[in-house]
PDB file of N, CA and C in Angstrom:
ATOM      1  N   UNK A   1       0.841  -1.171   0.000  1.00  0.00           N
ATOM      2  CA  UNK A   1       0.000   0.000   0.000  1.00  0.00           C
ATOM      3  C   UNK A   1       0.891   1.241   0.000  1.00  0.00           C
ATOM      4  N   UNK A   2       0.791   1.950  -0.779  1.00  0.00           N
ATOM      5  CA  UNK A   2       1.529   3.590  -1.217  1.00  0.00           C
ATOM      6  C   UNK A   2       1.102   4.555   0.327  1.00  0.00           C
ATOM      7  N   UNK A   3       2.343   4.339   1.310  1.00  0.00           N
ATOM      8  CA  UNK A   3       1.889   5.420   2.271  1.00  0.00           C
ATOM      9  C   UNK A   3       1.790   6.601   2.160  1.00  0.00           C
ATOM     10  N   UNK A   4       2.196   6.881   0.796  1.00  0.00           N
ATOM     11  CA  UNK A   4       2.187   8.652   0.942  1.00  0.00           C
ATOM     12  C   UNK A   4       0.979   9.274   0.641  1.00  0.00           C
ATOM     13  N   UNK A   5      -0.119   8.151  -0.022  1.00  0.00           N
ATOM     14  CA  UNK A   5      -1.555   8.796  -0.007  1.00  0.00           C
ATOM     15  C   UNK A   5      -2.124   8.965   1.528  1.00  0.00           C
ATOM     16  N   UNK A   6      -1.118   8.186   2.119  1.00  0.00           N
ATOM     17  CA  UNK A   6      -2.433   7.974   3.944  1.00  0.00           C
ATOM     18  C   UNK A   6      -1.721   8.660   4.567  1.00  0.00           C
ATOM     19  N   UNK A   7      -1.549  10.265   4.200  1.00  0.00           N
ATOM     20  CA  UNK A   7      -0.687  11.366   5.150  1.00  0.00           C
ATOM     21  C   UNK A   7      -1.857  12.107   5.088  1.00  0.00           C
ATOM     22  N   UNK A   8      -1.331  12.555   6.658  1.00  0.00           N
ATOM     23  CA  UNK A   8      -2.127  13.648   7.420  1.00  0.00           C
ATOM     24  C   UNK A   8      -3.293  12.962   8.346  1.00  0.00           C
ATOM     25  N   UNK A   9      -4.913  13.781   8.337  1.00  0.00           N
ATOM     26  CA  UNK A   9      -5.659  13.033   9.245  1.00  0.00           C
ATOM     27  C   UNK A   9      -6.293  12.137   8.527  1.00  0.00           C
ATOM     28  N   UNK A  10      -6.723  11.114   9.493  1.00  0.00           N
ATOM     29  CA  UNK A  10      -7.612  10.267   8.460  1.00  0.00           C
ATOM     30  C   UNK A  10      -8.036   9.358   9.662  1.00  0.00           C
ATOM     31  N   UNK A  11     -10.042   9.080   9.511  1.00  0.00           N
ATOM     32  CA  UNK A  11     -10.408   8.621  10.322  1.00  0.00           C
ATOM     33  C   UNK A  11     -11.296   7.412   9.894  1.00  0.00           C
ATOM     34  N   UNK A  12     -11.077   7.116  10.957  1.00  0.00           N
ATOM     35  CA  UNK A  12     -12.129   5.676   9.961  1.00  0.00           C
ATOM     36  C   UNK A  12     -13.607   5.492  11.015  1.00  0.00           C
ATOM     37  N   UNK A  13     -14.244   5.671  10.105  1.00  0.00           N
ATOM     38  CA  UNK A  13     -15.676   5.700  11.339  1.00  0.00           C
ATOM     39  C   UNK A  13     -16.802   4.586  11.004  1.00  0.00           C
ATOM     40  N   UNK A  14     -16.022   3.037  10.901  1.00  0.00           N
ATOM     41  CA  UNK A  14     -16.758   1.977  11.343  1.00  0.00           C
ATOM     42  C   UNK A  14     -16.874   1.923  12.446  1.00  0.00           C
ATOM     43  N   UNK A  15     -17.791   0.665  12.838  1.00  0.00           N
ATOM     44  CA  UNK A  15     -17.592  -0.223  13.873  1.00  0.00           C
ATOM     45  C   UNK A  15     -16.500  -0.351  14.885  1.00  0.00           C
ATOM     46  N   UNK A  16     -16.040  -0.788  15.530  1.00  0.00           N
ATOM     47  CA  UNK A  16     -14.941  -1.225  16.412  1.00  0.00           C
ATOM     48  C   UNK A  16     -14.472  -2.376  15.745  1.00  0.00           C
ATOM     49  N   UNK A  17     -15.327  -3.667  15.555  1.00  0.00           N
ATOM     50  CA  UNK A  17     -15.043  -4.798  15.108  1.00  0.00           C
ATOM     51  C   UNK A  17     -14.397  -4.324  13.122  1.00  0.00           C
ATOM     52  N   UNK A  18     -15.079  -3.467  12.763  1.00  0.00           N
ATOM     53  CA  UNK A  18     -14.364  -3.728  11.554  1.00  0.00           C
ATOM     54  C   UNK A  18     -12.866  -3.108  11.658  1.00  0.00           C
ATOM     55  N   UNK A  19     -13.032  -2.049  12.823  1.00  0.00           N
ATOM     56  CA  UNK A  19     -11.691  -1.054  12.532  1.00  0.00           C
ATOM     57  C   UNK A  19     -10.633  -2.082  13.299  1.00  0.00           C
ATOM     58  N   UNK A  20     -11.073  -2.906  13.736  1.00  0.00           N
ATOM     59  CA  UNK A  20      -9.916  -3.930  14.589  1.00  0.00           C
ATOM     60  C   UNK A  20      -9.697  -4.930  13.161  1.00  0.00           C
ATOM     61  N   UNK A  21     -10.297  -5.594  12.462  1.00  0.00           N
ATOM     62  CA  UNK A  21     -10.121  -6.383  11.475  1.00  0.00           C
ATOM     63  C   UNK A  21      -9.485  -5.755  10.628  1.00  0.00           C
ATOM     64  N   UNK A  22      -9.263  -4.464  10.342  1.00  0.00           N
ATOM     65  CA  UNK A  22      -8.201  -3.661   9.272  1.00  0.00           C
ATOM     66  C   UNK A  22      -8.247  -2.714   8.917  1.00  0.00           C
ATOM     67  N   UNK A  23      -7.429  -1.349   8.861  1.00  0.00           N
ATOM     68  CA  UNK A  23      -7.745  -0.292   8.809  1.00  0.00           C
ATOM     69  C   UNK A  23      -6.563   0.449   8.472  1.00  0.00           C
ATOM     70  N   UNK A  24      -6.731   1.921   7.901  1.00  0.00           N
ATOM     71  CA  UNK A  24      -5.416   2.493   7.968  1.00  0.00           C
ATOM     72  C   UNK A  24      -4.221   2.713   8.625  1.00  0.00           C
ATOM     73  N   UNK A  25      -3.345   2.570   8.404  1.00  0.00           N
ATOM     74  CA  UNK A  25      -2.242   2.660   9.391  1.00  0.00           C
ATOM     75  C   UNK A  25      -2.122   4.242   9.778  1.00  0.00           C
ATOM     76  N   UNK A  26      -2.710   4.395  11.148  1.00  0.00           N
ATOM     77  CA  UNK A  26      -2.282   5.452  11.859  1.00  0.00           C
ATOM     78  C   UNK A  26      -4.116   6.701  12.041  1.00  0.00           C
ATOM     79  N   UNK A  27      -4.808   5.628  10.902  1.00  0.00           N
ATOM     80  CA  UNK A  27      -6.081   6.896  11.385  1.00  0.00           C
ATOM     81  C   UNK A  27      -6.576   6.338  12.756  1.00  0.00           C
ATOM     82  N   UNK A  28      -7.357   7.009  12.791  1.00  0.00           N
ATOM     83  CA  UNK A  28      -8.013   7.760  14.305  1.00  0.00           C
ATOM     84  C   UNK A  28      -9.211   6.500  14.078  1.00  0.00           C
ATOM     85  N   UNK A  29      -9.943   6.220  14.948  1.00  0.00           N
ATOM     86  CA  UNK A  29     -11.275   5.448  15.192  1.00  0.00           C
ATOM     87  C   UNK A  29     -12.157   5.846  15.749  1.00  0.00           C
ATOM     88  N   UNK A  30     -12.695   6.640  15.228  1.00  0.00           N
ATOM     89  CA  UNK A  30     -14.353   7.099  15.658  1.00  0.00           C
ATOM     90  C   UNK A  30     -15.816   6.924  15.380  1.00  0.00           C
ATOM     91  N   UNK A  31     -16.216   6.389  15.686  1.00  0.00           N
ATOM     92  CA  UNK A  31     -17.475   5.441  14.992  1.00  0.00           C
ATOM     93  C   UNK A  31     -18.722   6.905  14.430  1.00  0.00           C
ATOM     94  N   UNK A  32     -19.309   6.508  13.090  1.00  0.00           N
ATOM     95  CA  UNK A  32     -19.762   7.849  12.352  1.00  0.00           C
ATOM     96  C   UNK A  32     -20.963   8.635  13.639  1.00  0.00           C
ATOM     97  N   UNK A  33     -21.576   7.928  14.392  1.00  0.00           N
ATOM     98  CA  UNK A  33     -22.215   8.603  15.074  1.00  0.00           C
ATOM     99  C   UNK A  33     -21.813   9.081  16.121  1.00  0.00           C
ATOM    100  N   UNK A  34     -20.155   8.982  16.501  1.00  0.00           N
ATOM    101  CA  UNK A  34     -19.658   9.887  17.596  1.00  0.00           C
ATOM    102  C   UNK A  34     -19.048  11.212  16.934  1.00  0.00           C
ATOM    103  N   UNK A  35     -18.976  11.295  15.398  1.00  0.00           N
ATOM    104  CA  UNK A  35     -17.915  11.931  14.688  1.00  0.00           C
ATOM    105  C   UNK A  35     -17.926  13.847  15.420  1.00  0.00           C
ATOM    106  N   UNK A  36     -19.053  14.055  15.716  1.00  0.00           N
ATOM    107  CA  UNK A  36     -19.489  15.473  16.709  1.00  0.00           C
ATOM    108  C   UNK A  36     -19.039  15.764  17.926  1.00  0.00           C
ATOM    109  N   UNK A  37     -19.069  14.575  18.518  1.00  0.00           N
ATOM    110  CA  UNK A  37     -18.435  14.575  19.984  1.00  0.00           C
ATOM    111  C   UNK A  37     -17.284  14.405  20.050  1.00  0.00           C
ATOM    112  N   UNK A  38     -16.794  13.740  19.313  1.00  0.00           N
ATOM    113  CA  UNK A  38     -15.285  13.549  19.164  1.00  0.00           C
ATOM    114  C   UNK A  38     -14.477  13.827  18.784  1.00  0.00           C
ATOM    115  N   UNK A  39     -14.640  14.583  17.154  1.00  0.00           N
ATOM    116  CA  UNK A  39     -13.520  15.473  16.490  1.00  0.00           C
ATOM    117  C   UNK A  39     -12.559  15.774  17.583  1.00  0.00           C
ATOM    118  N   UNK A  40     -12.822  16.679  18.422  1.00  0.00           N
ATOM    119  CA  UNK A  40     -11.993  16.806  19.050  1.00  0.00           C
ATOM    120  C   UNK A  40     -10.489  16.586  19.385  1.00  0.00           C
ATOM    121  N   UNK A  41     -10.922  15.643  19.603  1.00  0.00           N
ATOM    122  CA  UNK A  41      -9.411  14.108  19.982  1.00  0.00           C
ATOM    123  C   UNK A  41      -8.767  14.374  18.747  1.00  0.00           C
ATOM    124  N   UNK A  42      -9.255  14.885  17.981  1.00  0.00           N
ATOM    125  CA  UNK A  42      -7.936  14.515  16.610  1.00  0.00           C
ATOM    126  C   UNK A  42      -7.428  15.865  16.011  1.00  0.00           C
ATOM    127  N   UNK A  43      -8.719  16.643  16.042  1.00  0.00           N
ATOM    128  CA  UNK A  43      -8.238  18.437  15.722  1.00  0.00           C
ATOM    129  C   UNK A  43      -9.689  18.934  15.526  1.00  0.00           C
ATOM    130  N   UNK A  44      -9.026  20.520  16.273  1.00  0.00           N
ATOM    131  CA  UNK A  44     -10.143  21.534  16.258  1.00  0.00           C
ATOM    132  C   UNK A  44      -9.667  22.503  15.189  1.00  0.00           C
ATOM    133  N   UNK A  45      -8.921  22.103  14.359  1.00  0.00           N
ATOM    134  CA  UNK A  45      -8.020  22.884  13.146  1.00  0.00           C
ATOM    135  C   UNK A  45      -9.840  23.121  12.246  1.00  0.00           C
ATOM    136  N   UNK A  46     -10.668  24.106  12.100  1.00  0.00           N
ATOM    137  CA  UNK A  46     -11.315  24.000  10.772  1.00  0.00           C
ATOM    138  C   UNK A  46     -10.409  24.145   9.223  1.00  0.00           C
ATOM    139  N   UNK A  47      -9.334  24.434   9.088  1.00  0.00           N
ATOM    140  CA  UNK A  47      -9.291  24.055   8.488  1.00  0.00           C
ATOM    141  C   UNK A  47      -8.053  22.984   7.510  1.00  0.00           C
ATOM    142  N   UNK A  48      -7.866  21.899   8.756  1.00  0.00           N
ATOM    143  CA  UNK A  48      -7.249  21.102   8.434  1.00  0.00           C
ATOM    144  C   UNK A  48      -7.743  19.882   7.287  1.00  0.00           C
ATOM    145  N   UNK A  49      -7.062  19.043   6.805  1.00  0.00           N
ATOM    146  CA  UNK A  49      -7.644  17.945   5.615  1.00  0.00           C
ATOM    147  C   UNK A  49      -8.190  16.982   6.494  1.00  0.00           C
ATOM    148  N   UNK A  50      -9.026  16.866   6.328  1.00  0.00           N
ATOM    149  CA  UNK A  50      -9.490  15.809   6.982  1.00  0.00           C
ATOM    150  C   UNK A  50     -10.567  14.442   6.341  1.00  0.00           C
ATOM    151  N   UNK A  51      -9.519  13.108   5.984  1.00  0.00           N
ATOM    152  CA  UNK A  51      -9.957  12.353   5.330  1.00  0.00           C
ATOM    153  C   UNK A  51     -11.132  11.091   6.038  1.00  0.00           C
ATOM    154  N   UNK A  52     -12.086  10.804   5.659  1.00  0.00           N
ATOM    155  CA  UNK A  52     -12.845   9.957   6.421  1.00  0.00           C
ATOM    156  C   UNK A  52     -13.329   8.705   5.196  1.00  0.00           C
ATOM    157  N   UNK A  53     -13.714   7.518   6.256  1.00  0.00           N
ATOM    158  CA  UNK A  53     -13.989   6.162   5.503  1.00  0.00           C
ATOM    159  C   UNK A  53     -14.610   5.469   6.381  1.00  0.00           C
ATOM    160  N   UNK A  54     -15.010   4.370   5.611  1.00  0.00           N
ATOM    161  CA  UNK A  54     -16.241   3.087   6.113  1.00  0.00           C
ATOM    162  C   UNK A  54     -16.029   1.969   5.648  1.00  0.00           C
ATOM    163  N   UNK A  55     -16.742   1.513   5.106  1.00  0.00           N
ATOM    164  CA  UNK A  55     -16.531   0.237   4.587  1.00  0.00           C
ATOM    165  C   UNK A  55     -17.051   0.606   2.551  1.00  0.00           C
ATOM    166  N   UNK A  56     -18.283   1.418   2.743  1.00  0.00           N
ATOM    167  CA  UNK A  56     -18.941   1.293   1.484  1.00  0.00           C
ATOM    168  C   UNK A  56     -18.805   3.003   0.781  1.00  0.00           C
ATOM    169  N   UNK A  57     -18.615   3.794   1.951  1.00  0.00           N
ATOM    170  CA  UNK A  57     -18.429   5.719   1.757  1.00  0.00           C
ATOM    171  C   UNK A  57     -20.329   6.098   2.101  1.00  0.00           C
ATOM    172  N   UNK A  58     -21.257   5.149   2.408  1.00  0.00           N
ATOM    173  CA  UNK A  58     -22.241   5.762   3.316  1.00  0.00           C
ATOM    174  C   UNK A  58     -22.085   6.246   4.358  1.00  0.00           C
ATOM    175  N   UNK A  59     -21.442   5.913   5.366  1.00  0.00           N
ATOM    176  CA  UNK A  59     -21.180   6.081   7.088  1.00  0.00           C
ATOM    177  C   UNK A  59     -20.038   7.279   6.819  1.00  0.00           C
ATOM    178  N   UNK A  60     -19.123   7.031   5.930  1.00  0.00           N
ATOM    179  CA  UNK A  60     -18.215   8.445   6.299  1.00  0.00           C
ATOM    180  C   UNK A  60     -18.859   9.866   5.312  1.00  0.00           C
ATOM    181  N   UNK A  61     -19.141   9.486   4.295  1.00  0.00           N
ATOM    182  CA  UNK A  61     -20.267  11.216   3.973  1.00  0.00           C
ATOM    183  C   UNK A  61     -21.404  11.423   4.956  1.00  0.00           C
ATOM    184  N   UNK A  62     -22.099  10.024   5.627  1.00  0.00           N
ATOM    185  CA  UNK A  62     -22.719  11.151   6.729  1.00  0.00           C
ATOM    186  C   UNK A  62     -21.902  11.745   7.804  1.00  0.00           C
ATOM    187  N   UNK A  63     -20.920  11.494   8.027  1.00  0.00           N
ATOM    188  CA  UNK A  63     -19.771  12.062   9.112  1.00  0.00           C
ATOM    189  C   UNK A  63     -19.134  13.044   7.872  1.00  0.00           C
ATOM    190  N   UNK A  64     -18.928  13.162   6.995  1.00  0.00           N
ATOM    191  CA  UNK A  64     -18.482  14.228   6.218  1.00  0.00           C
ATOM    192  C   UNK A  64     -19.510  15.398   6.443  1.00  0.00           C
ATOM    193  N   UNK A  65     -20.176  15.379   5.867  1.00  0.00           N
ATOM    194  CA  UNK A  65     -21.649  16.712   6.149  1.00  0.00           C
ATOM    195  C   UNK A  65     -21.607  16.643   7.591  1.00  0.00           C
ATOM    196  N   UNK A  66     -21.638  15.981   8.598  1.00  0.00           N
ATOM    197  CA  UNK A  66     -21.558  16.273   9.892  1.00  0.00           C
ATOM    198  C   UNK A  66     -20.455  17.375  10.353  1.00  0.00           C
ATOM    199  N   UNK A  67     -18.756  16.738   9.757  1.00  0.00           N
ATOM    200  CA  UNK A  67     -18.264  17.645   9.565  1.00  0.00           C
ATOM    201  C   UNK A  67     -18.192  19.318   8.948  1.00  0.00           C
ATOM    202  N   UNK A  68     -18.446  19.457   8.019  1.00  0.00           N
ATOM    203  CA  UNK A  68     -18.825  20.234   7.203  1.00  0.00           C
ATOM    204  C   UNK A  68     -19.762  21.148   7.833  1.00  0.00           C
ATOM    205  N   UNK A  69     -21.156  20.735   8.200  1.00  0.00           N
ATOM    206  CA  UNK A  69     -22.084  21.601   9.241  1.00  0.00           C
ATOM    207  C   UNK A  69     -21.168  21.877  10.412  1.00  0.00           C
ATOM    208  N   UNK A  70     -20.322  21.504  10.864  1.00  0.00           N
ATOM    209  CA  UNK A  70     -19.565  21.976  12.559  1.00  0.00           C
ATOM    210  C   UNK A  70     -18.442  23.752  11.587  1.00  0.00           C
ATOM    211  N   UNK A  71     -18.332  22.892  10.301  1.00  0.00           N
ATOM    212  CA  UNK A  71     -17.387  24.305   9.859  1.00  0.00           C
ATOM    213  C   UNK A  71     -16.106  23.776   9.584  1.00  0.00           C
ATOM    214  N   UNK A  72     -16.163  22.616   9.617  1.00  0.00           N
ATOM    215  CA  UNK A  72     -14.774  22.105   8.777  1.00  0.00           C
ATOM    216  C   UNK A  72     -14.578  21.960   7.712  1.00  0.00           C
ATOM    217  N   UNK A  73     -13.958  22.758   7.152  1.00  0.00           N
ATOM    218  CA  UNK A  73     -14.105  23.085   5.433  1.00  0.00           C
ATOM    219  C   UNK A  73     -13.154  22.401   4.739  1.00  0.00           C
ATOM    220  N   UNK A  74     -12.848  21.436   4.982  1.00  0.00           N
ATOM    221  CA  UNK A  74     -11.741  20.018   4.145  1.00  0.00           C
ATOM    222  C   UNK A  74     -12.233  18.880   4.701  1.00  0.00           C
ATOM    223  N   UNK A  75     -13.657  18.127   4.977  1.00  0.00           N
ATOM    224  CA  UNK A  75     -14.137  16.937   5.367  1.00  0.00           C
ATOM    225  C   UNK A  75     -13.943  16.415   3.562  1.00  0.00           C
ATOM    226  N   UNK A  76     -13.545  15.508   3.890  1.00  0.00           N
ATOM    227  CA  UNK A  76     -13.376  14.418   2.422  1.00  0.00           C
ATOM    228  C   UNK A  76     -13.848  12.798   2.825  1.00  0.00           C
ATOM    229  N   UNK A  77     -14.806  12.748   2.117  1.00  0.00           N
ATOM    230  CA  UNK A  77     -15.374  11.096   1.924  1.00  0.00           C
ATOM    231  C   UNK A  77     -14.555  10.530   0.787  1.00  0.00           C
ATOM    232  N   UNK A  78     -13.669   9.519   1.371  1.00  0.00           N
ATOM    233  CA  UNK A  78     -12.520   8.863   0.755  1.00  0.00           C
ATOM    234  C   UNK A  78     -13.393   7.586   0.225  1.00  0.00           C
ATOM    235  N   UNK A  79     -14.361   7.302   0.838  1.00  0.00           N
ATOM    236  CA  UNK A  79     -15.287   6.074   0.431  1.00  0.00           C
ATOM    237  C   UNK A  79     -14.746   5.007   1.422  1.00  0.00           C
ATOM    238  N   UNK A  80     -14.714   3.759   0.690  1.00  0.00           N
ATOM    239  CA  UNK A  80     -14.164   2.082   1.413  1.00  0.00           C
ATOM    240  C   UNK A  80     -13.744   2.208   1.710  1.00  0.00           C
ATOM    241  N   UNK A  81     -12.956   1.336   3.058  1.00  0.00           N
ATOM    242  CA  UNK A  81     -11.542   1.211   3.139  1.00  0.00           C
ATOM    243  C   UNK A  81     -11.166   0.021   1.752  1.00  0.00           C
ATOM    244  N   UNK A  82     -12.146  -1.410   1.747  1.00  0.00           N
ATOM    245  CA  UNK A  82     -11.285  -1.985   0.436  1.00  0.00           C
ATOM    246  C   UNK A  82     -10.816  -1.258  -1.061  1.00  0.00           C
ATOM    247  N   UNK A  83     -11.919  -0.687  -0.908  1.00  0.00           N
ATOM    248  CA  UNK A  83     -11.397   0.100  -2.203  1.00  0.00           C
ATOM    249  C   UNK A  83     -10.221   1.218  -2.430  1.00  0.00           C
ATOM    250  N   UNK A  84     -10.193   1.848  -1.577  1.00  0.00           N
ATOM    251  CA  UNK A  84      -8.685   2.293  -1.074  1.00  0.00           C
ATOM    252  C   UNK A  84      -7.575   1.799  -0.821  1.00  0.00           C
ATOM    253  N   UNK A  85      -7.630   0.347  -0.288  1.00  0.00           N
ATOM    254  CA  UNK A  85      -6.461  -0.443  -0.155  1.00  0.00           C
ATOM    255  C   UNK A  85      -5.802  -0.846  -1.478  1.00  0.00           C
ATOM    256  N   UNK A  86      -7.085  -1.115  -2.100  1.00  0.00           N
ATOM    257  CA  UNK A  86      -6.671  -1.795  -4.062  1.00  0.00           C
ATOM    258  C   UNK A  86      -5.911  -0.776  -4.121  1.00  0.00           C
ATOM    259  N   UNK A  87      -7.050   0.301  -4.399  1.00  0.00           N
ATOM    260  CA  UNK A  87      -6.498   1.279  -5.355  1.00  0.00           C
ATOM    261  C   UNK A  87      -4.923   2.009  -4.855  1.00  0.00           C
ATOM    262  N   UNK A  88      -4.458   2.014  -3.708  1.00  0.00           N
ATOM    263  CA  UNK A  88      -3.490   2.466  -3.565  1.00  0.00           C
ATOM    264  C   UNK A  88      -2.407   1.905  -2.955  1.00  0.00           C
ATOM    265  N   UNK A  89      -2.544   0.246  -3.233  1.00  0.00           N
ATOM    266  CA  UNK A  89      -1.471  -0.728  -2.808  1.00  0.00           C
ATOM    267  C   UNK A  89      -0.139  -0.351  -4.232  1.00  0.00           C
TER     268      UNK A  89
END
């Protein structure tokens, strides 16, 4: 997998069980319905990059627009994690 695409933030907002079965090396784990309460923990930067994922890119665009409504103006729905792994192994 090409690490230089998985720089900076990047969160993954499955499950617990999926983010334990495999996930980016080094994002954050916040499940999409804590993504409000929790930003926090990772940055109050609005306007830092901030990359998010799931399994399918449903669960992280609703945590994207979640983002986005708080005023973070670089929320990015990266989509899958499998499909990200292909595409950038």
């Amino acid at each position: 997998m090409s690490t230089n695409y998985f720089t900076g933030i990047w969160i993954d907002v499955r499950t617990p069980d999926e983010f334990n079965a495999g996930h980016i090396a080094g994002a954050a784990h916040i499940p999409y319905e804590e993504i409000a309460l929790r930003i926090g923990e990772v940055t109050a930067d609005k306007d830092a990059v901030i990359h998010l994922y799931c399994r399918s890119g449903n669960r992280s665009g609703i945590a994207q627009q979640t983002l986005l409504a708080m005023g973070f103006r670089n929320a990015i729905n990266e989509g899958g994690y499998e499909a990200l792994v292909q595409q950038h192994s």
